[in-house]
C-alpha atoms as a PDB file:
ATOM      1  CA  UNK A   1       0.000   0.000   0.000  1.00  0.00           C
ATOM      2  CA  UNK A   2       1.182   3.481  -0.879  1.00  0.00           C
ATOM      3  CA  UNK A   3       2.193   5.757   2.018  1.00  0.00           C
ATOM      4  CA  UNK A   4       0.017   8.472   2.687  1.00  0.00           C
ATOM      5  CA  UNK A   5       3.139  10.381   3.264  1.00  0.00           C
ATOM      6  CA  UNK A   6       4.281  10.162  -0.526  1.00  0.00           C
ATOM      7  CA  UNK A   7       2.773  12.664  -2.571  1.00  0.00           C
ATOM      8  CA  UNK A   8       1.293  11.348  -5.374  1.00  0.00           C
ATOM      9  CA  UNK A   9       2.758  11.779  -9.008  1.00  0.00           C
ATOM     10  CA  UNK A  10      -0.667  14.416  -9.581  1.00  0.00           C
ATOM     11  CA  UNK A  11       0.267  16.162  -6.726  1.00  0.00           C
ATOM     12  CA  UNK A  12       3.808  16.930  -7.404  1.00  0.00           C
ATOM     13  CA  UNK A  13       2.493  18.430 -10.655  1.00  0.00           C
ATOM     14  CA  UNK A  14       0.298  20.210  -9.095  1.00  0.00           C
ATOM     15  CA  UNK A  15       2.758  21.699  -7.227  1.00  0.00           C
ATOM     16  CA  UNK A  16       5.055  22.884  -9.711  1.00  0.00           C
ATOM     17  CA  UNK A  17       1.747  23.987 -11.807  1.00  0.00           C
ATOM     18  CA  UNK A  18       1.245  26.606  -8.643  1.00  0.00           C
ATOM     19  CA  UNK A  19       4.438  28.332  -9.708  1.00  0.00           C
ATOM     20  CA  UNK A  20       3.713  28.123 -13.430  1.00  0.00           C
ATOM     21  CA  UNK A  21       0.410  30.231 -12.335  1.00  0.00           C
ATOM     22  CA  UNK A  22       2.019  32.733 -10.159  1.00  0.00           C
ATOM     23  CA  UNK A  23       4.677  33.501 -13.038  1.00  0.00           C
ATOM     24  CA  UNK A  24       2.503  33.748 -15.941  1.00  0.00           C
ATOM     25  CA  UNK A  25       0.494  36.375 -14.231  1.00  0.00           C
ATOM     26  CA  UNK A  26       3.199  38.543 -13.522  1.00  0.00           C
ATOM     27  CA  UNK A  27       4.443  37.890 -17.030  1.00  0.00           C
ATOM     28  CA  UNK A  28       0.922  39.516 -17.982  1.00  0.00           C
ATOM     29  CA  UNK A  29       1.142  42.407 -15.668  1.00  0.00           C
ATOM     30  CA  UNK A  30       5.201  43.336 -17.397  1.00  0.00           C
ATOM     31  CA  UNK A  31       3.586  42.718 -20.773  1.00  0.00           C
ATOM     32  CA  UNK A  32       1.086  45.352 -20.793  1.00  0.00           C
ATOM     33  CA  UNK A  33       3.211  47.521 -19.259  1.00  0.00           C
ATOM     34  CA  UNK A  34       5.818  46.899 -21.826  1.00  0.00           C
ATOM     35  CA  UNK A  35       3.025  47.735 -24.799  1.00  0.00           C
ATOM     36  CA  UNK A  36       2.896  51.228 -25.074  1.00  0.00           C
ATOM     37  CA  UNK A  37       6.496  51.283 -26.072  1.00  0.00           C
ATOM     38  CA  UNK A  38       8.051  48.567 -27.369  1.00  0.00           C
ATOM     39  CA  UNK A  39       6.214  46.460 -30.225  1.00  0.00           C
ATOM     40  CA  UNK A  40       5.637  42.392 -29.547  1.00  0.00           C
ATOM     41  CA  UNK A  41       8.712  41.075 -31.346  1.00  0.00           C
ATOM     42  CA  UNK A  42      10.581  43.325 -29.437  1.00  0.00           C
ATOM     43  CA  UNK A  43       9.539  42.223 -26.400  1.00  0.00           C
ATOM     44  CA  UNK A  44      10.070  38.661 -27.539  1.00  0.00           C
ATOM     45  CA  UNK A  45      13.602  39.191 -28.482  1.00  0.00           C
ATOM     46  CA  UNK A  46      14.353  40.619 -25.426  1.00  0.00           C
ATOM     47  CA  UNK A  47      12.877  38.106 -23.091  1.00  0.00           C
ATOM     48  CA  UNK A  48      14.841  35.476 -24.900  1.00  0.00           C
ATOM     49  CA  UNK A  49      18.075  37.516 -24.640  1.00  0.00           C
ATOM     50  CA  UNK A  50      17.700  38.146 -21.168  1.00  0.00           C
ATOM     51  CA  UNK A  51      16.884  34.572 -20.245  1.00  0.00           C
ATOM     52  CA  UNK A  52      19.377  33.003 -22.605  1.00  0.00           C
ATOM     53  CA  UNK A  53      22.143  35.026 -20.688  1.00  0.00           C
ATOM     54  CA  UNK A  54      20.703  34.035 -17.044  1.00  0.00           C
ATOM     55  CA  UNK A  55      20.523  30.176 -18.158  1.00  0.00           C
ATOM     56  CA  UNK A  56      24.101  30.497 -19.490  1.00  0.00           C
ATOM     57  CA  UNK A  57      24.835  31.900 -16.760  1.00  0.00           C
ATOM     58  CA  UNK A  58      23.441  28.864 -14.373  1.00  0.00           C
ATOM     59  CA  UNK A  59      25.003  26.764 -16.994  1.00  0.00           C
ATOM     60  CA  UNK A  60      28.383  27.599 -16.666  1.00  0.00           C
ATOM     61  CA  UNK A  61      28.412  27.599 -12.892  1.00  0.00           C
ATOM     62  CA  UNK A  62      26.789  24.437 -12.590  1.00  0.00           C
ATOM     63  CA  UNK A  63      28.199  22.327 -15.891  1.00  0.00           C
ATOM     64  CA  UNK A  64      26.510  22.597 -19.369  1.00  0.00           C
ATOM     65  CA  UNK A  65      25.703  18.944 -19.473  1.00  0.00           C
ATOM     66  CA  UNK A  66      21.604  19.224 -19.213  1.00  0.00           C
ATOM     67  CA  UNK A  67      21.800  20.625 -22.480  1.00  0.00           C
ATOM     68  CA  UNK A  68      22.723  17.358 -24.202  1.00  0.00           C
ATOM     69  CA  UNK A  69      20.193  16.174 -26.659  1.00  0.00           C
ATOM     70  CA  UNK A  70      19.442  14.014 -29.380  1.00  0.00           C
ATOM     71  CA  UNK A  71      15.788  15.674 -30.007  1.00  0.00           C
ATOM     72  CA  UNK A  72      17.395  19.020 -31.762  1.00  0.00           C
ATOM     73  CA  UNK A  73      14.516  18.874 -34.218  1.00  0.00           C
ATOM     74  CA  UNK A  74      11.866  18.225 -32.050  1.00  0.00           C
ATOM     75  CA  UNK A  75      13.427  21.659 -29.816  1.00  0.00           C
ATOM     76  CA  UNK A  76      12.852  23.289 -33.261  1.00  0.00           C
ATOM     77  CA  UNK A  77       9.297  22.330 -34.048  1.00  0.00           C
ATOM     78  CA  UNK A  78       8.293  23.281 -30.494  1.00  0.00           C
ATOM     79  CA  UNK A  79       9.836  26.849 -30.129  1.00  0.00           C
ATOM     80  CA  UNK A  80       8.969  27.664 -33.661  1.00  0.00           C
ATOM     81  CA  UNK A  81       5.207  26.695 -31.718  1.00  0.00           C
ATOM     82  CA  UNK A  82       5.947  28.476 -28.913  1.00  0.00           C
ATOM     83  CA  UNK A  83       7.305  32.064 -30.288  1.00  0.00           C
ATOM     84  CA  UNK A  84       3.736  31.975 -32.473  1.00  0.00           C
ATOM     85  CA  UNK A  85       1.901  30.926 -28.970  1.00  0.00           C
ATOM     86  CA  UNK A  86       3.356  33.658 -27.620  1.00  0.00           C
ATOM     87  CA  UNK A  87       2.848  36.503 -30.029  1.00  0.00           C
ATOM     88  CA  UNK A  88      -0.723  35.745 -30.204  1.00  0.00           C
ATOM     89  CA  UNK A  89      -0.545  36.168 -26.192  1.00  0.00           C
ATOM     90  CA  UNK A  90       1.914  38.982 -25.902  1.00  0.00           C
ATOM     91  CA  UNK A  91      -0.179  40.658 -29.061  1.00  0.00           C
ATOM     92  CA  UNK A  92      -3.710  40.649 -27.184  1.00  0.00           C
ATOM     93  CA  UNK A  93      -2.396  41.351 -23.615  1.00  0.00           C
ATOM     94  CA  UNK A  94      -1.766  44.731 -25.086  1.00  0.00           C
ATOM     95  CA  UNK A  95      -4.862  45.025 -26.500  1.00  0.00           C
ATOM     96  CA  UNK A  96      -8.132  43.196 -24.590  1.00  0.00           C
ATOM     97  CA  UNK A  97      -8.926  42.941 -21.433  1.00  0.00           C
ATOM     98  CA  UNK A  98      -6.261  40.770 -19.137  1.00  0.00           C
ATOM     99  CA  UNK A  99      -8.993  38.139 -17.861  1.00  0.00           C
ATOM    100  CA  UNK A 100     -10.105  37.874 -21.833  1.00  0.00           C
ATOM    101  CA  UNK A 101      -6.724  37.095 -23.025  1.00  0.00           C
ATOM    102  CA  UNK A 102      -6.577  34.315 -19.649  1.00  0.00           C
ATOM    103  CA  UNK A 103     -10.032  33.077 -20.492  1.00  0.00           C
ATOM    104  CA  UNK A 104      -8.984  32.301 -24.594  1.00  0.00           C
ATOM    105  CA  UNK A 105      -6.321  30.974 -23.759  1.00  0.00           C
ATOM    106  CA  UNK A 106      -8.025  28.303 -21.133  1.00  0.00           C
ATOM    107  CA  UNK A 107      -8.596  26.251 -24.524  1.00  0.00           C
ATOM    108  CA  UNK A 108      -5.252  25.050 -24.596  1.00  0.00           C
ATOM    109  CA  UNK A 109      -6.445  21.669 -22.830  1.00  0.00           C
ATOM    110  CA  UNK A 110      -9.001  21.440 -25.748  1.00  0.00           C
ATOM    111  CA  UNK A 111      -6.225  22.015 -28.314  1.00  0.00           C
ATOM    112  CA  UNK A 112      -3.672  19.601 -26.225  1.00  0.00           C
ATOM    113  CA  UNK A 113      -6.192  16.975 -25.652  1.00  0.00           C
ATOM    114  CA  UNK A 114      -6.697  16.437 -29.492  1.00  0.00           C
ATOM    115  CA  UNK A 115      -2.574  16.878 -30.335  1.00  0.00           C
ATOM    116  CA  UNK A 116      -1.633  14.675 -27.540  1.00  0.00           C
ATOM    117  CA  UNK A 117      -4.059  11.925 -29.159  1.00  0.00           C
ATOM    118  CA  UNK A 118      -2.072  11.908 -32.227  1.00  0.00           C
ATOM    119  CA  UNK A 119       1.271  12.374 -31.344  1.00  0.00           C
ATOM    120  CA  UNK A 120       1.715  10.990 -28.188  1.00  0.00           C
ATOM    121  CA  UNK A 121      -1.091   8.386 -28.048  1.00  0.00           C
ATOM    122  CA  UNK A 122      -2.932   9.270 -25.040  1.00  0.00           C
ATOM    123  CA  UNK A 123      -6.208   8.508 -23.983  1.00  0.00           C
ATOM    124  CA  UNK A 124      -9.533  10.540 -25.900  1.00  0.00           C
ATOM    125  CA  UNK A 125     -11.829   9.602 -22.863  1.00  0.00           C
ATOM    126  CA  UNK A 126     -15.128  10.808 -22.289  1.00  0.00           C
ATOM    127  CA  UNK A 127     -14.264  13.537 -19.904  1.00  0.00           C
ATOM    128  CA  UNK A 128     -11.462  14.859 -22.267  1.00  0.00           C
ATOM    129  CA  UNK A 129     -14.573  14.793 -25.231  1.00  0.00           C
ATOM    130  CA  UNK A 130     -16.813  16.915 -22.646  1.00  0.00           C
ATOM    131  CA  UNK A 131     -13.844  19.069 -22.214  1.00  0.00           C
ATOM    132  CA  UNK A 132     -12.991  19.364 -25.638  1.00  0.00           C
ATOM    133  CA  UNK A 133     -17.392  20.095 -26.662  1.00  0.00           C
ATOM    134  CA  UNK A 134     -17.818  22.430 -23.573  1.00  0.00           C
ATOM    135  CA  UNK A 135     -14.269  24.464 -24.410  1.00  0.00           C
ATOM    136  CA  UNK A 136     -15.630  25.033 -27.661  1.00  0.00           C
ATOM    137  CA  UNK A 137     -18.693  26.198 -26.955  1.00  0.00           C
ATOM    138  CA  UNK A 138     -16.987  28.618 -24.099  1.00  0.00           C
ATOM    139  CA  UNK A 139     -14.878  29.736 -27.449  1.00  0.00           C
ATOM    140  CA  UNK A 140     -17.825  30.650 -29.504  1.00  0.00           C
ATOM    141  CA  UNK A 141     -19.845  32.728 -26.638  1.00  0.00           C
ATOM    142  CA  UNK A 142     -16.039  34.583 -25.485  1.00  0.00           C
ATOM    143  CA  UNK A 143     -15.678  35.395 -29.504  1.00  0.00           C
ATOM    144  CA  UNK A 144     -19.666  36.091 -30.017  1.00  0.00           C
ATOM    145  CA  UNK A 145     -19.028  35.632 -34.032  1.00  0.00           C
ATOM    146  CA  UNK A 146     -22.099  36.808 -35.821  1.00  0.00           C
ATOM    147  CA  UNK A 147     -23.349  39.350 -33.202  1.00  0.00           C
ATOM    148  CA  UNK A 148     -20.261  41.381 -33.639  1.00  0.00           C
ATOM    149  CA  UNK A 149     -17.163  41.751 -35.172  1.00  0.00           C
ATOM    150  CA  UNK A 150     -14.407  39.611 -33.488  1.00  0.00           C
ATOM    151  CA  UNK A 151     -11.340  41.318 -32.484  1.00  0.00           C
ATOM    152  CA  UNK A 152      -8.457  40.539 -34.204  1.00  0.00           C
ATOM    153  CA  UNK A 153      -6.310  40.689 -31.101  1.00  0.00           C
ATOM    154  CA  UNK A 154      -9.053  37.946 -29.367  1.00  0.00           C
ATOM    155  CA  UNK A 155      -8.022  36.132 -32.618  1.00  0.00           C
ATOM    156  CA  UNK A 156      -4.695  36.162 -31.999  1.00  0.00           C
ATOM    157  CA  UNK A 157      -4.789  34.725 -28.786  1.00  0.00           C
ATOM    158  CA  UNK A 158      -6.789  31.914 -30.210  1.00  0.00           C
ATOM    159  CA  UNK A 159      -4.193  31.025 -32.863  1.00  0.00           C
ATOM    160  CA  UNK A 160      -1.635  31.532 -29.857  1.00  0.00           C
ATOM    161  CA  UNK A 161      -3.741  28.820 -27.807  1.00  0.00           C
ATOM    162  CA  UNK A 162      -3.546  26.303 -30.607  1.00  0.00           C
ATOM    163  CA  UNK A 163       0.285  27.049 -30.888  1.00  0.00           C
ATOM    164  CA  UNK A 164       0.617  26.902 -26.906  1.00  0.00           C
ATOM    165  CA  UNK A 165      -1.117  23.162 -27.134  1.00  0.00           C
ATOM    166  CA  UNK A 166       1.257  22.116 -29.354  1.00  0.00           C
ATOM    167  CA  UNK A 167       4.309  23.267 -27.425  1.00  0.00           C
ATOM    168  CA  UNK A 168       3.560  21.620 -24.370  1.00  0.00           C
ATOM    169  CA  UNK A 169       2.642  18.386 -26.187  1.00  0.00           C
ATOM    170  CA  UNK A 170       6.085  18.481 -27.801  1.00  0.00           C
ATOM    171  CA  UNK A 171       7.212  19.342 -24.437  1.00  0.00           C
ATOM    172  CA  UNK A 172       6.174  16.248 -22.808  1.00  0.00           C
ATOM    173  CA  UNK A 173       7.446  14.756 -25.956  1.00  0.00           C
ATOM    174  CA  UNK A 174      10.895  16.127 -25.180  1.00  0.00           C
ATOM    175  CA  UNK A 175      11.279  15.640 -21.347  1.00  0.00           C
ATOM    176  CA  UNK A 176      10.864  12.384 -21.479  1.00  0.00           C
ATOM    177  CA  UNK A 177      14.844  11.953 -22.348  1.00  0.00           C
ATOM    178  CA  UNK A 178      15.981  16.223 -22.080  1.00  0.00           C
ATOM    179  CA  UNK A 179      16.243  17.756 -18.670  1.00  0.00           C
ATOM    180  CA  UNK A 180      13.601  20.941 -17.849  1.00  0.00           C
ATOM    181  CA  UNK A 181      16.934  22.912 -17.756  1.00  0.00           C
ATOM    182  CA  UNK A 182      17.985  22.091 -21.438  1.00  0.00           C
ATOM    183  CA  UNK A 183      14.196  22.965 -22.719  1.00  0.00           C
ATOM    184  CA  UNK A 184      14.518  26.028 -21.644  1.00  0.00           C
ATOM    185  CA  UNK A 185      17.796  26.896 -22.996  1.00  0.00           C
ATOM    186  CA  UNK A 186      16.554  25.609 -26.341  1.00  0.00           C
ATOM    187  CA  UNK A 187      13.636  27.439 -25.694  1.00  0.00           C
ATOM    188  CA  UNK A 188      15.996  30.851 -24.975  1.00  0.00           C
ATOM    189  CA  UNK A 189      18.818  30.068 -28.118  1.00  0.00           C
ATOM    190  CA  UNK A 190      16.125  28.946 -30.642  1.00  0.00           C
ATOM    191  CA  UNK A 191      13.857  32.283 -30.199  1.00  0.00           C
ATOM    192  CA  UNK A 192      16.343  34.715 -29.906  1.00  0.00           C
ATOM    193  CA  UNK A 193      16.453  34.996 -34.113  1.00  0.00           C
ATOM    194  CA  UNK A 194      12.677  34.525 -34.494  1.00  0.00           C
ATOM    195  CA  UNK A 195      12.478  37.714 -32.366  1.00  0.00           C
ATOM    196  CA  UNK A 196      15.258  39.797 -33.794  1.00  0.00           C
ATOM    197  CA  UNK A 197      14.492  39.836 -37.284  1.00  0.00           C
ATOM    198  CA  UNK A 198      11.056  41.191 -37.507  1.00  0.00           C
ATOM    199  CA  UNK A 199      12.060  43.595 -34.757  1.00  0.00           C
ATOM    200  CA  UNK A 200      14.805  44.771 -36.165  1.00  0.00           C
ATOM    201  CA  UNK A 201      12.687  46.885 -39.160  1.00  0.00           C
ATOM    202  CA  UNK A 202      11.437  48.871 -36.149  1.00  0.00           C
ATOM    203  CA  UNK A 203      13.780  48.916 -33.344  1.00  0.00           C
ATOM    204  CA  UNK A 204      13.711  50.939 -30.088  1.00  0.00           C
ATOM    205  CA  UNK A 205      15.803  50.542 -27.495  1.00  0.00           C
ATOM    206  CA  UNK A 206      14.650  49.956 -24.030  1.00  0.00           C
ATOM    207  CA  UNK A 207      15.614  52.782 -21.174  1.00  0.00           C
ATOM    208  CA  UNK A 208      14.596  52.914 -17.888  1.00  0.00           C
ATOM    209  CA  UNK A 209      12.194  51.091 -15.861  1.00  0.00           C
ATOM    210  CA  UNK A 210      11.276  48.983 -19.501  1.00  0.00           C
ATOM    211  CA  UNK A 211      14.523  46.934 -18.586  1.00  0.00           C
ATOM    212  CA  UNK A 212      13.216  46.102 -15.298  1.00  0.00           C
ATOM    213  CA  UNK A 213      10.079  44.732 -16.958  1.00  0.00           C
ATOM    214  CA  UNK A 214      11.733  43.316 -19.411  1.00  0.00           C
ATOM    215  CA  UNK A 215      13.793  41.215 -17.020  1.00  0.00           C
ATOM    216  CA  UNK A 216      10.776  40.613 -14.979  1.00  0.00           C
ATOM    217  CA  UNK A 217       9.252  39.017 -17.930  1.00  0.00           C
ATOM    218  CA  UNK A 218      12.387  36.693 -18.643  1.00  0.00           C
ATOM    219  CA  UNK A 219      13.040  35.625 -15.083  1.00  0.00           C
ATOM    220  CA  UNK A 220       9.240  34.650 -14.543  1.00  0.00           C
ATOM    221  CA  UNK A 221       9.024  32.677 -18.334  1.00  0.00           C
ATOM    222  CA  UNK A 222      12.302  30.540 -16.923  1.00  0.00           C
ATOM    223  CA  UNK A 223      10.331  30.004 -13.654  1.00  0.00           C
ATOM    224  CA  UNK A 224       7.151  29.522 -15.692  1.00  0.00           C
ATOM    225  CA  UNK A 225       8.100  27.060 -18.022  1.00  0.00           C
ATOM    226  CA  UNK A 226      10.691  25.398 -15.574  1.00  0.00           C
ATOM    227  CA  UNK A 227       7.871  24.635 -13.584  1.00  0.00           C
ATOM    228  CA  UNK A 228       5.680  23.272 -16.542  1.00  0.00           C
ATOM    229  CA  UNK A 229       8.676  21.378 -17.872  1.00  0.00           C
ATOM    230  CA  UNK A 230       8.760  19.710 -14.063  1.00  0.00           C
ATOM    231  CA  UNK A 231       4.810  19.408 -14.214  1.00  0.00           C
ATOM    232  CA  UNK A 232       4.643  17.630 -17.572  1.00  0.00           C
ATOM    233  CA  UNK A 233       7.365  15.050 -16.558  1.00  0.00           C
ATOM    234  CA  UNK A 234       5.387  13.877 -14.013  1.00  0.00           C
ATOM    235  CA  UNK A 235       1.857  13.225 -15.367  1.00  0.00           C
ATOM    236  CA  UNK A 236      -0.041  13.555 -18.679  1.00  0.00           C
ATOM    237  CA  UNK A 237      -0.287  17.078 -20.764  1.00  0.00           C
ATOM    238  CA  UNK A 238      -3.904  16.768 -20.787  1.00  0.00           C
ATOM    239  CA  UNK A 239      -3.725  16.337 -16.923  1.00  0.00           C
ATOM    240  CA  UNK A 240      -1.420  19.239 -16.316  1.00  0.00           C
ATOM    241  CA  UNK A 241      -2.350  21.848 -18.563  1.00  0.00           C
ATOM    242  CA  UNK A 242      -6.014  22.178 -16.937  1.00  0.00           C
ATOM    243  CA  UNK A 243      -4.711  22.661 -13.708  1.00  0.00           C
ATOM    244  CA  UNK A 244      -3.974  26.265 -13.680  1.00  0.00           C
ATOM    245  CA  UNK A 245      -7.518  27.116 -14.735  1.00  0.00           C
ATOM    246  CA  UNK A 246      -7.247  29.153 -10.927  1.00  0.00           C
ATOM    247  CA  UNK A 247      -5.247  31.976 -12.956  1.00  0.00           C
ATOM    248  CA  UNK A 248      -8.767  33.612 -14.656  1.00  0.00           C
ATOM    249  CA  UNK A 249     -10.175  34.832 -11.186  1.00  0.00           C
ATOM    250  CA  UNK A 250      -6.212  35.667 -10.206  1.00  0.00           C
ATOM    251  CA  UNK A 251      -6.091  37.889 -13.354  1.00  0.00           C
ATOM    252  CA  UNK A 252      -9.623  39.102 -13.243  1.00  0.00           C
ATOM    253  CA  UNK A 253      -8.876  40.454  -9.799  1.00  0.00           C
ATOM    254  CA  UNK A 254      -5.597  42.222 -10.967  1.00  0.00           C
ATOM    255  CA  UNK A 255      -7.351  42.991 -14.240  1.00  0.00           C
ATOM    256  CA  UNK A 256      -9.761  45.336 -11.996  1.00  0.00           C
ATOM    257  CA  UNK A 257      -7.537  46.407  -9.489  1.00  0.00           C
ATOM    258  CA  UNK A 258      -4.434  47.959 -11.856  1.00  0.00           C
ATOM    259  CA  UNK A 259      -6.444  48.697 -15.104  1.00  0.00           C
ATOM    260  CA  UNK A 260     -10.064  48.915 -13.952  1.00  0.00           C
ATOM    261  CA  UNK A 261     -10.949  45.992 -16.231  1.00  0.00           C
ATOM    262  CA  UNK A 262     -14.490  44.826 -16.023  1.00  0.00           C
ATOM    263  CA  UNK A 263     -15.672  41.227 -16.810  1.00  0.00           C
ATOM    264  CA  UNK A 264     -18.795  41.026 -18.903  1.00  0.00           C
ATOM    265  CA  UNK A 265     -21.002  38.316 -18.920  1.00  0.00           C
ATOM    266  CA  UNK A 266     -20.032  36.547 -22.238  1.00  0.00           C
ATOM    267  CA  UNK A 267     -16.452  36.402 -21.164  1.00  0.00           C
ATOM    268  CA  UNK A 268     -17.622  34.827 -17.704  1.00  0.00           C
ATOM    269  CA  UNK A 269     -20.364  32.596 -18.981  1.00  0.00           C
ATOM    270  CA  UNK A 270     -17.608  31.237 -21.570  1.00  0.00           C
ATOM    271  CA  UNK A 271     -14.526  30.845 -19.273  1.00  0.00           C
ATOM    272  CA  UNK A 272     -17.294  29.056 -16.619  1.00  0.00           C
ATOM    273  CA  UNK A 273     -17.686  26.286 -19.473  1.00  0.00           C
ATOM    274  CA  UNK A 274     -14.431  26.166 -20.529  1.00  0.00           C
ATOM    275  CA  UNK A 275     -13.156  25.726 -16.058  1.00  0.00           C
ATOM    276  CA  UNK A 276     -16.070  23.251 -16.034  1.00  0.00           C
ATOM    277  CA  UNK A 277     -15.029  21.133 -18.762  1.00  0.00           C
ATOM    278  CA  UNK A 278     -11.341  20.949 -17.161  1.00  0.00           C
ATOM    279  CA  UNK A 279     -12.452  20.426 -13.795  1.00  0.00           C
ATOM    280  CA  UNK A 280     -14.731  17.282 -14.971  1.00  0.00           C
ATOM    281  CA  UNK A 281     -11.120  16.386 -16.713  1.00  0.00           C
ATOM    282  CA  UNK A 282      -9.175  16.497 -14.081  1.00  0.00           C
ATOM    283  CA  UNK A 283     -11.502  14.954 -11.654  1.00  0.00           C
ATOM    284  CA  UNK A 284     -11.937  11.882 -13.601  1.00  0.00           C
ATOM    285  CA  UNK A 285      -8.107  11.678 -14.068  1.00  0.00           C
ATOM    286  CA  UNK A 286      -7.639  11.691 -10.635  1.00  0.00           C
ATOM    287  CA  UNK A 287     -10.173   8.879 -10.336  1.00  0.00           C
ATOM    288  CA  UNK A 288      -8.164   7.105 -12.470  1.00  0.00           C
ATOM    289  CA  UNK A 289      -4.889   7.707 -10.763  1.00  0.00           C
ATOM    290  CA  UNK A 290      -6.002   6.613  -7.492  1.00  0.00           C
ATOM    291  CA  UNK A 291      -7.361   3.190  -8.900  1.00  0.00           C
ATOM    292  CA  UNK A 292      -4.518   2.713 -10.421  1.00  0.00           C
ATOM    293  CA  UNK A 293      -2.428   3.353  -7.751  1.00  0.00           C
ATOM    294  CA  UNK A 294      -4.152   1.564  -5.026  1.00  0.00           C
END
């Protein structure tokens, strides 16, 4: 019999999923900040700059072994993923509402519940279909296509989300043999060039307290994904993505607090069916573990 001492595999991720939440919304707060002044790819190719010289940094103090890989290819096809996932974010933070952009972007389980099928052979259950049918209809009452016209920033987070799901797929992909260390250095070396071009035909240089924002933004997308790295090693994508469903109320409340931000009812109603959907998910998952395990 398993100790009740031992924290379950679920737990641990759950864990490490609590400071993937607490970085990404500070990463939200530094990117609207960061918007008046310096365009998305600009803020991209500084994160990645920033980061990549912190994690070299690490590296060479502690040995650069956890970068060794044989999956160079599959680092490619998931930051190429990941910069577009996080345009798409970056691009509508600046633009929507804070607990709209958060809300969107809750159908990444949808999105990584279908990828995960086909690449990495997991389970499409009947909680993951009622995930996948209520996240879609949360989609289509957030977007309200039809009764008006759908913001193209609101789009942009969409595509992001789809980009997002397949990043973390290819993520638990990847850590099965790479360390959470070497993803994000990959992560860091890979963007830095997907960043600097485009930004380059409209450059500004960052002065002041932008810096500190900017560095704010890198150290909490090491912490972020470090943590989601350390998450996704220990149980499934579609298990660990849902659980930081907790960060639309966190934002919402910051949203209204620092910008005045107001929720209206379609973006509520929406994000409800979209939580509910992951919650069922993850509850049934759980189920499963602790049969499993007992």
């Amino acid at each position: 019999m398993r100790s009740s001492l031992t924290a379950t595999p679920i737990a641990q991720a759950s864990a490490w999923m609590t400071g993937t939440l607490c970085a990404f919304t500070l990463m939200a707060i530094a990117g609207r900040e960061l918007s008046a002044d310096l365009n998305t790819f600009q803020i991209l190719f500084f994160r990645s700059l920033i980061s990549l010289g912190l994690i070299s940094l690490w590296l060479t103090i502690t040995g650069w072994h956890p970068i060794k890989t044989q999956q160079l290819g599959t680092h490619g096809l998931r930051n190429a993923a990941h910069f577009l996932g996080q345009y798409g974010w970056f691009y509508g933070i600046g633009l929507i509402p804070l607990a709209e952009v958060f809300a969107i972007e809750f159908t990444v389980p949808i999105w990584t519940a279908v990828i995960a099928t086909l690449i990495l052979n997991e389970r499409l259950n009947k909680a993951r279909v009622f995930a996948i049918i209520t996240g879609l209809l949360g989609v289509l009452i957030i977007l309200r296509p039809g009764l008006e016209i759908i913001n193209t920033a609101s789009l942009a987070v969409l595509g992001g989300a789809i980009s997002y799901a397949l990043a973390h797929t290819l993520t638990k992909k990847i850590s099965h043999q790479d360390s959470p260390l070497g993803i994000i250095f990959y992560m860091a070396l890979m963007q830095l060039p997907l960043g600097l071009v485009p930004c380059l035909m409209d450059w500004k240089t960052p002065t002041g307290s932008l810096w500190g924002w900017l560095t704010l933004i890198a150290l909490c997308a090491l912490v972020a994904h470090y943590c989601l790295a350390r998450a996704l090693s220990l149980a499934d994508a579609t298990v660990v993505i849902p659980m930081d469903f907790l960060r639309l109320p966190l934002i919402a409340v910051v949203g209204f607090l620092l910008y005045k931000e107001v929720i209206d009812w379609p973006i509520f109603a929406g994000a409800s069916l979209i939580v509910l959907g992951n919650m069922i998910n993850l509850m049934y998952e759980r189920r499963l573990g602790f049969q499993q395990g007992s």
